[in-house]
C-alpha atoms as a PDB file:
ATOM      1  CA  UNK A   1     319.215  -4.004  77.349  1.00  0.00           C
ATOM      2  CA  UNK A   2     321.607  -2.697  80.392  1.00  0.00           C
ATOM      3  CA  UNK A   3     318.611  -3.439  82.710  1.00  0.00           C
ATOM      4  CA  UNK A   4     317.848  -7.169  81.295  1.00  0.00           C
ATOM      5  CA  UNK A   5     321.476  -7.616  81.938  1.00  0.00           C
ATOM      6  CA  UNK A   6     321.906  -5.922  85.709  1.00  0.00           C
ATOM      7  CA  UNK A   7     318.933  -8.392  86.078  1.00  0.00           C
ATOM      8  CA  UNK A   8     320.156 -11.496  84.733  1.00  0.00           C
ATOM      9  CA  UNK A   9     323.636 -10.940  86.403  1.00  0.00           C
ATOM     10  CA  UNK A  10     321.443 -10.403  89.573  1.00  0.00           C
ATOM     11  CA  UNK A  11     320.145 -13.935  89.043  1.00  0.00           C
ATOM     12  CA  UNK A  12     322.956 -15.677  88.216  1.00  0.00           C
ATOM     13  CA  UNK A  13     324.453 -14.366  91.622  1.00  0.00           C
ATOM     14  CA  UNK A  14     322.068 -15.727  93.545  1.00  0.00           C
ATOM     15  CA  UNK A  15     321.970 -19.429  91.907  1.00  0.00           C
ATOM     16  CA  UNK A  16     325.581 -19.657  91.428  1.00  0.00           C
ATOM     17  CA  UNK A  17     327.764 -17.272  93.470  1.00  0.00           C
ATOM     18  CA  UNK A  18     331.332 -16.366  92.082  1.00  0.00           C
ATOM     19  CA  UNK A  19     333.826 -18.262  93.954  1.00  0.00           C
ATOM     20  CA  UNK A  20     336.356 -15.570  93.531  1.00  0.00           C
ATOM     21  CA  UNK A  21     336.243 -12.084  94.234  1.00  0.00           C
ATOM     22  CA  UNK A  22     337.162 -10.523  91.607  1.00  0.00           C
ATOM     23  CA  UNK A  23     338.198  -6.785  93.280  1.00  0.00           C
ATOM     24  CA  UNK A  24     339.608  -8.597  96.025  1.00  0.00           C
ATOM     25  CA  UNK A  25     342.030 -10.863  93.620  1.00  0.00           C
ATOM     26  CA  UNK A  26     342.573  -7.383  91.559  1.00  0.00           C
ATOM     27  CA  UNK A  27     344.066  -6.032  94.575  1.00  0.00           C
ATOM     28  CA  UNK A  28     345.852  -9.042  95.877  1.00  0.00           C
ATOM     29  CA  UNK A  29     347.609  -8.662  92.028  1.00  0.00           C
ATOM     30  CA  UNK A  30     348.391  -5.260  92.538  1.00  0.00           C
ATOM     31  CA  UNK A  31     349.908  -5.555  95.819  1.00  0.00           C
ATOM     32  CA  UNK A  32     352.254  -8.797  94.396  1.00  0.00           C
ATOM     33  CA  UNK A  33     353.101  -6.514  91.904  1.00  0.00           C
ATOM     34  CA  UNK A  34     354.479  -3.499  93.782  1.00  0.00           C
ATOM     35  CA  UNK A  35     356.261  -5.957  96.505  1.00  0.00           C
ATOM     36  CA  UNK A  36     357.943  -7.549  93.023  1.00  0.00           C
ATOM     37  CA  UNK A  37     358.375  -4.511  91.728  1.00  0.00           C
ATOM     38  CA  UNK A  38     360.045  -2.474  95.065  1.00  0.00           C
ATOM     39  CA  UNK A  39     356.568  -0.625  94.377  1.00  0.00           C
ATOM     40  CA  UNK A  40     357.348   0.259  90.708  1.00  0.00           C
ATOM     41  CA  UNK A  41     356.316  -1.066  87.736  1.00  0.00           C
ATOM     42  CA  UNK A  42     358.426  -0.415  84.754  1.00  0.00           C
ATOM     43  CA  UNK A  43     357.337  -3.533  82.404  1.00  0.00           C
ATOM     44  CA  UNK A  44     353.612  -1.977  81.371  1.00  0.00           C
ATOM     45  CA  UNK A  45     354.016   0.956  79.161  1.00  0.00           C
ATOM     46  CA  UNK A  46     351.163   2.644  81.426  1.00  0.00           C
ATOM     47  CA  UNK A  47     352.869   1.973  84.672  1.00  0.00           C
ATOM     48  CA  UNK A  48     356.288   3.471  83.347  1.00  0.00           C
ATOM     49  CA  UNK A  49     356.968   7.228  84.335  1.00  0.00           C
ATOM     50  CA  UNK A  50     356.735  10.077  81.991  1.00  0.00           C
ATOM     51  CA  UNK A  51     360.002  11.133  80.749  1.00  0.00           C
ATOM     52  CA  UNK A  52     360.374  14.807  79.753  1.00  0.00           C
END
């Protein structure tokens, strides 16, 4: 099944590109985030620091 599916995801590439870059917009996110932020996050529970 994993192999029909790299395949058909292969396909669908070439006929009809993605018009966003997903990593790219991932990172564009994170960076908006930490300039928000003064580069930390407290609002996520996983970005939050571990308190002892």
């Amino acid at each position: 099944m994993d192999t029909l599916h790299r395949e058909l995801e292969g396909l669908i590439g070439e006929l009809a590109p993605s018009f966003i870059d997903l990593e790219q917009l991932e990172r564009l996110v994170t960076e908006d985030d930490l300039l928000a932020f003064d580069g930390e996050c407290t609002i996520h529970d996983g970005c939050r620091p571990i308190q002892f």
